[in-house]
C-alpha atoms as a PDB file:
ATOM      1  CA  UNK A   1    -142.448  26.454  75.112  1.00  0.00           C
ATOM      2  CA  UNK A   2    -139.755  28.071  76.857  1.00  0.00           C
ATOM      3  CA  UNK A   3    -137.826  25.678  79.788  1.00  0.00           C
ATOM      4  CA  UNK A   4    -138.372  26.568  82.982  1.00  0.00           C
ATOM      5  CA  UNK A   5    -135.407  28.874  85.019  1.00  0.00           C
ATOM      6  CA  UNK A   6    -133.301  29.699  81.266  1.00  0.00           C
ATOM      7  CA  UNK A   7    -132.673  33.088  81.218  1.00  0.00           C
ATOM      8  CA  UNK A   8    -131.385  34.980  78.397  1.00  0.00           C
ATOM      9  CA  UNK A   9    -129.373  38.104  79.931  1.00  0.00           C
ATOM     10  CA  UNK A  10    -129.509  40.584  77.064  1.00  0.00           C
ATOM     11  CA  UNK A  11    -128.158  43.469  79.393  1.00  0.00           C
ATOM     12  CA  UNK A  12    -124.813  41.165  79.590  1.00  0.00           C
ATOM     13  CA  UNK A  13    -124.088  41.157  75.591  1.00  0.00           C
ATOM     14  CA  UNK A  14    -124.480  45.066  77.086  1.00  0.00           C
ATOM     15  CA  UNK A  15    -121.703  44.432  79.345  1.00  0.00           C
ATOM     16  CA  UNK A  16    -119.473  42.680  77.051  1.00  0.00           C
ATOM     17  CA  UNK A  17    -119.851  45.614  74.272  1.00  0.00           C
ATOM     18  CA  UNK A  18    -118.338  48.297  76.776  1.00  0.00           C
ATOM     19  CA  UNK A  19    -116.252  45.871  78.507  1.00  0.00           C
ATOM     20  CA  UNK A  20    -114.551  44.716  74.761  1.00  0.00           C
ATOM     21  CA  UNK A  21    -115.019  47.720  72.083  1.00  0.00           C
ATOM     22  CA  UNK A  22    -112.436  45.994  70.014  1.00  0.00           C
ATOM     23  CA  UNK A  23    -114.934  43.400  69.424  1.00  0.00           C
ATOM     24  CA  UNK A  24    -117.985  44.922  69.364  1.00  0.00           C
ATOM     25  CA  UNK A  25    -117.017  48.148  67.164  1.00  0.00           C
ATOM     26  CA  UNK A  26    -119.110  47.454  64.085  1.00  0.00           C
ATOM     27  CA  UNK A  27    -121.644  45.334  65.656  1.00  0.00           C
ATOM     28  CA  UNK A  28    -125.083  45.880  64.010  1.00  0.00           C
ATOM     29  CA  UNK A  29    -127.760  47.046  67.195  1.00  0.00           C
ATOM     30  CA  UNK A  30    -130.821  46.217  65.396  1.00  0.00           C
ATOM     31  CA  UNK A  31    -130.021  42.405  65.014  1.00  0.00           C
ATOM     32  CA  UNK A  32    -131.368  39.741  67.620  1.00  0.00           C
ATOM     33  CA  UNK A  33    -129.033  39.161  70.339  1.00  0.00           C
ATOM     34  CA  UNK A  34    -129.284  36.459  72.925  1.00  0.00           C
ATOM     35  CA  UNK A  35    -127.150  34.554  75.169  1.00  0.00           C
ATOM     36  CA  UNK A  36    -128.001  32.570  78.138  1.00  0.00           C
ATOM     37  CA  UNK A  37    -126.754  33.252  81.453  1.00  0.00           C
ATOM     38  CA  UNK A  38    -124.491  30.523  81.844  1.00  0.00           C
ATOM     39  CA  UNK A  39    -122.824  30.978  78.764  1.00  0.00           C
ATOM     40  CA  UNK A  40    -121.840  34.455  79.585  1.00  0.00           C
ATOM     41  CA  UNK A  41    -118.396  33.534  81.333  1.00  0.00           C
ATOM     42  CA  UNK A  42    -117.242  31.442  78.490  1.00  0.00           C
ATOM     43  CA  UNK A  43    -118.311  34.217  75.909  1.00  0.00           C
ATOM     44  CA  UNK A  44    -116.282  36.287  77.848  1.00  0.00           C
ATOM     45  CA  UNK A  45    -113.359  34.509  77.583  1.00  0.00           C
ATOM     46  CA  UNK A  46    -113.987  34.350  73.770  1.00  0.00           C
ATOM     47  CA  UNK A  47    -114.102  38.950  73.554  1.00  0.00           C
ATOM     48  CA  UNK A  48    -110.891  38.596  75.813  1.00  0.00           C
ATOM     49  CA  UNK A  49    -109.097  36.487  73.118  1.00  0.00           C
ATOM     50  CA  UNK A  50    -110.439  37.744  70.617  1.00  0.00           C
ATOM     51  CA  UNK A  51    -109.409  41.279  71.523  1.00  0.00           C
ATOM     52  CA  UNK A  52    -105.950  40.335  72.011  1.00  0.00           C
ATOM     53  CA  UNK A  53    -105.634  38.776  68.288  1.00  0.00           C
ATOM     54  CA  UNK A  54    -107.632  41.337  66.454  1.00  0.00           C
ATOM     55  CA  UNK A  55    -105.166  44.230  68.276  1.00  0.00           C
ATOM     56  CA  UNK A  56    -102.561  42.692  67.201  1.00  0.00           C
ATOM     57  CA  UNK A  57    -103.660  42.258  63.541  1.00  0.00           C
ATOM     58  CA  UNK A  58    -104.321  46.158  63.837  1.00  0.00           C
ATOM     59  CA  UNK A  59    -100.922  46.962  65.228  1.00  0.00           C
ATOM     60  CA  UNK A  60     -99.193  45.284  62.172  1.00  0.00           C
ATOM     61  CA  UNK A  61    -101.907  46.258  59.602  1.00  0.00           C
ATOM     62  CA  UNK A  62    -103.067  49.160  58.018  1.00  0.00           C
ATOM     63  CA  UNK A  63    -106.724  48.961  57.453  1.00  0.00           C
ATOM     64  CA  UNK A  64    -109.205  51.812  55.851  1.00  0.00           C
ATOM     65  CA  UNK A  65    -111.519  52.740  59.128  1.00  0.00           C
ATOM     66  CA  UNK A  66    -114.471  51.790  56.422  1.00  0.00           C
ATOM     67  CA  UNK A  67    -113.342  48.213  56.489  1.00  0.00           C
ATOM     68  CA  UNK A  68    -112.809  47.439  59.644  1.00  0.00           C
ATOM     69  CA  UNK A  69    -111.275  43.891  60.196  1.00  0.00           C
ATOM     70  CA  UNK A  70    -113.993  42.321  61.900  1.00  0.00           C
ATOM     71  CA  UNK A  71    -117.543  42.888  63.169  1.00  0.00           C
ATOM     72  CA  UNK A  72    -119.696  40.685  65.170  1.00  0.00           C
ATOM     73  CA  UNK A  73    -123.201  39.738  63.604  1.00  0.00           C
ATOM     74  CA  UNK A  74    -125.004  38.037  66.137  1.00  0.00           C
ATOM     75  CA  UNK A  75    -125.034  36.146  68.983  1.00  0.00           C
ATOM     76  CA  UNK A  76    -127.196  33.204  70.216  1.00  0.00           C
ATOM     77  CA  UNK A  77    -128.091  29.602  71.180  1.00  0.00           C
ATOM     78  CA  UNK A  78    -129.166  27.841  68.564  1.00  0.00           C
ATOM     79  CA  UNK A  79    -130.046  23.905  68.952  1.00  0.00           C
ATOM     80  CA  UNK A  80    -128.062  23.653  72.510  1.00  0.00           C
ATOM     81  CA  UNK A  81    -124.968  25.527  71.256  1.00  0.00           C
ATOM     82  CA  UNK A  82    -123.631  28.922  71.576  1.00  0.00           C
ATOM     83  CA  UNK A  83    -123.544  30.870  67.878  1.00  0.00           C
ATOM     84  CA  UNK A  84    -121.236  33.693  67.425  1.00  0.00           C
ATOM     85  CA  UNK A  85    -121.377  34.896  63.856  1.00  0.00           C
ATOM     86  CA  UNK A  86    -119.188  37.104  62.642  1.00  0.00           C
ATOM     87  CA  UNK A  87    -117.740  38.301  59.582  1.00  0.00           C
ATOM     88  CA  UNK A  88    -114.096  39.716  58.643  1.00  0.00           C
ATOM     89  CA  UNK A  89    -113.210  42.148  55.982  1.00  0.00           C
ATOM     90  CA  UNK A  90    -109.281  41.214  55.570  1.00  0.00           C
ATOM     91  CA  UNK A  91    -107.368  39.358  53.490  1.00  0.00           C
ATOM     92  CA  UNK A  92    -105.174  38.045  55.788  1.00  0.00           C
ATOM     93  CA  UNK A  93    -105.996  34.446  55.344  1.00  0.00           C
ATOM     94  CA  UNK A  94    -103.799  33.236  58.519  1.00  0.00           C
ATOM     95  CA  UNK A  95    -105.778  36.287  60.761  1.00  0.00           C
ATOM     96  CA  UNK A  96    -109.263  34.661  59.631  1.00  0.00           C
ATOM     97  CA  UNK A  97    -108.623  31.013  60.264  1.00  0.00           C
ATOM     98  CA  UNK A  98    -107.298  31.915  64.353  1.00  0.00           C
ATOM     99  CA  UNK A  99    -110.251  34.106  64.492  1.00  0.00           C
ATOM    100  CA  UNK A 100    -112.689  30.907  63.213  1.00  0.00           C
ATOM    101  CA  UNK A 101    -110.376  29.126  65.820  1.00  0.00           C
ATOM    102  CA  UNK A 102    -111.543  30.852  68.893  1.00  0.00           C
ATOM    103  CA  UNK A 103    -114.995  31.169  68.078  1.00  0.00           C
ATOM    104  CA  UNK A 104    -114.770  27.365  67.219  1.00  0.00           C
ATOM    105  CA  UNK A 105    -113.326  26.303  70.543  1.00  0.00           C
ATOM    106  CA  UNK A 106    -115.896  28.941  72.328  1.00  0.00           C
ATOM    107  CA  UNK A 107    -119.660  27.408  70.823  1.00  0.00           C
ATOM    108  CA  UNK A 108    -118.072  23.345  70.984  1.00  0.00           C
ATOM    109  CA  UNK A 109    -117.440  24.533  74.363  1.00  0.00           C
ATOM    110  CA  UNK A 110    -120.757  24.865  75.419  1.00  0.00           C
ATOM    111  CA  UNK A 111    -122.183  21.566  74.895  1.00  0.00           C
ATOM    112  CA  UNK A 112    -120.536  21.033  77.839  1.00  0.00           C
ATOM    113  CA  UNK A 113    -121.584  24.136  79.751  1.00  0.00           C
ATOM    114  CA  UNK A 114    -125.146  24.465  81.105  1.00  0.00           C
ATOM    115  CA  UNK A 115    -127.100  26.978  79.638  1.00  0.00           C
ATOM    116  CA  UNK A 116    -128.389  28.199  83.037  1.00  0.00           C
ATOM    117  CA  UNK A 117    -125.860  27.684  86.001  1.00  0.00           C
ATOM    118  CA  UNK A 118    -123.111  27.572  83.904  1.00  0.00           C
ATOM    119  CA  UNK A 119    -122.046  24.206  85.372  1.00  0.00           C
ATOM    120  CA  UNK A 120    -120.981  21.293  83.578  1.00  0.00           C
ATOM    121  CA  UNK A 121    -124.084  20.053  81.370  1.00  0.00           C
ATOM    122  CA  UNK A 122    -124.735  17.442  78.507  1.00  0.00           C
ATOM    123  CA  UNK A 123    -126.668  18.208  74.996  1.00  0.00           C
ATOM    124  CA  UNK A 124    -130.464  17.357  75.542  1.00  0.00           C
ATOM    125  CA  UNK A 125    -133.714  16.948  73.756  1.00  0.00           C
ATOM    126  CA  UNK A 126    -137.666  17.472  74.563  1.00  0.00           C
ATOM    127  CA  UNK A 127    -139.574  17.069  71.296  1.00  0.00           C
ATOM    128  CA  UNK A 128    -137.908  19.602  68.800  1.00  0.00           C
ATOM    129  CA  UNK A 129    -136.342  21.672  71.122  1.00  0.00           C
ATOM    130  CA  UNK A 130    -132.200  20.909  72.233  1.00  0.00           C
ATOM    131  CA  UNK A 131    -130.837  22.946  75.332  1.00  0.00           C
ATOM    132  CA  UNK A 132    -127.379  21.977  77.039  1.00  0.00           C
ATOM    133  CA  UNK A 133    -128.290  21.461  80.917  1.00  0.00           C
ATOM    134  CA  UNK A 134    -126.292  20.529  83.883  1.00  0.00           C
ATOM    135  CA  UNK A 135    -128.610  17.453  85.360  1.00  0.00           C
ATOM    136  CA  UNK A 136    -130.985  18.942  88.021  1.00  0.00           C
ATOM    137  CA  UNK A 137    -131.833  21.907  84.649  1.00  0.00           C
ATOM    138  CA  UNK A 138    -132.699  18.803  82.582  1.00  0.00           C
ATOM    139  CA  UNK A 139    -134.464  17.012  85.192  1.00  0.00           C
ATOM    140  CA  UNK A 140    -136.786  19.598  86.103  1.00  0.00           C
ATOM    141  CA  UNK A 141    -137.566  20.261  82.550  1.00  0.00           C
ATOM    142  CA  UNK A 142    -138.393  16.996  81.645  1.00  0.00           C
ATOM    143  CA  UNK A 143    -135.463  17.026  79.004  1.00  0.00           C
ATOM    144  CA  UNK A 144    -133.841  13.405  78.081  1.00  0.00           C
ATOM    145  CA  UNK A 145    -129.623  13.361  77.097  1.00  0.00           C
ATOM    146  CA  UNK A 146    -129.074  13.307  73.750  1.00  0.00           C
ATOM    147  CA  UNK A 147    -126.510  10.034  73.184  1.00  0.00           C
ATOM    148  CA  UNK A 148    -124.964   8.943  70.093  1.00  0.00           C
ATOM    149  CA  UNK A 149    -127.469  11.008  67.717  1.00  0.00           C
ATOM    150  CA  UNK A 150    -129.813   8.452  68.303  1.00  0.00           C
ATOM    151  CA  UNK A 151    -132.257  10.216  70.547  1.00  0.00           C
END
């Protein structure tokens, strides 16, 4: 069961891969991609900075073009949160831990960020299923706010 009204806007993660080629150089096309609508603002804040630090890790590194420093392996919500694997081929220990930084910030961000409007929204549950929903999402899904980790 899908919740009503989330839609997952797979001709964005398009947009994003022209929009930040930096990013999205070595990014494998047959994996499953998916990232919902309102999440597509803060993602693109994430390429943006992301971009910036991995240009300037290429300005003062030499790299073989085989080994590229970085390559994006999937994106997608998984229990309520944003997931943005990716991997690094570097071993520039201080370049890897700002990269985990930003993608860090970027998925605890949006367990605040509703996965449909974009506006602010909590962590909820039906049954098995978690989605992060502004209130009128939740309500007309029948979802209940996850608390403590109690629900």
């Amino acid at each position: 069961m899908n919740p009503k009204e989330i839609i997952e806007v797979n001709d964005e993660i398009d947009v994003l891969v022209a929009k930040y080629p930096v990013v999205f150089k070595n990014m494998d096309k047959s994996t499953y991609y998916s990232l919902p609508a309102g999440w597509v603002s803060r993602v693109d804040k994430l390429c943006a900075d992301l971009t910036v630090l991995i240009e300037e890790h290429l300005k003062n590194n030499t790299y073989n073009p085989d080994e590229y420093p970085f390559s994006v392996l999937q994106i997608k919500e998984k229990f309520g949160g944003l997931r943005f694997y990716f991997t690094s081929f570097c071993e520039d220990h201080e370049f890897h831990k700002e990269l985990c930084k930003l993608v860090d910030k970027a998925e605890d961000d949006t367990y605040s960020i509703c996965e449909v409007t974009g506006n602010p929204g909590k962590l909820c549950k039906l049954g098995s299923q978690y989605h992060t929903f502004c209130e009128e999402i939740r309500i007309a899904n029948g979802f209940k706010v996850v608390g403590n980790g109690n629900s």
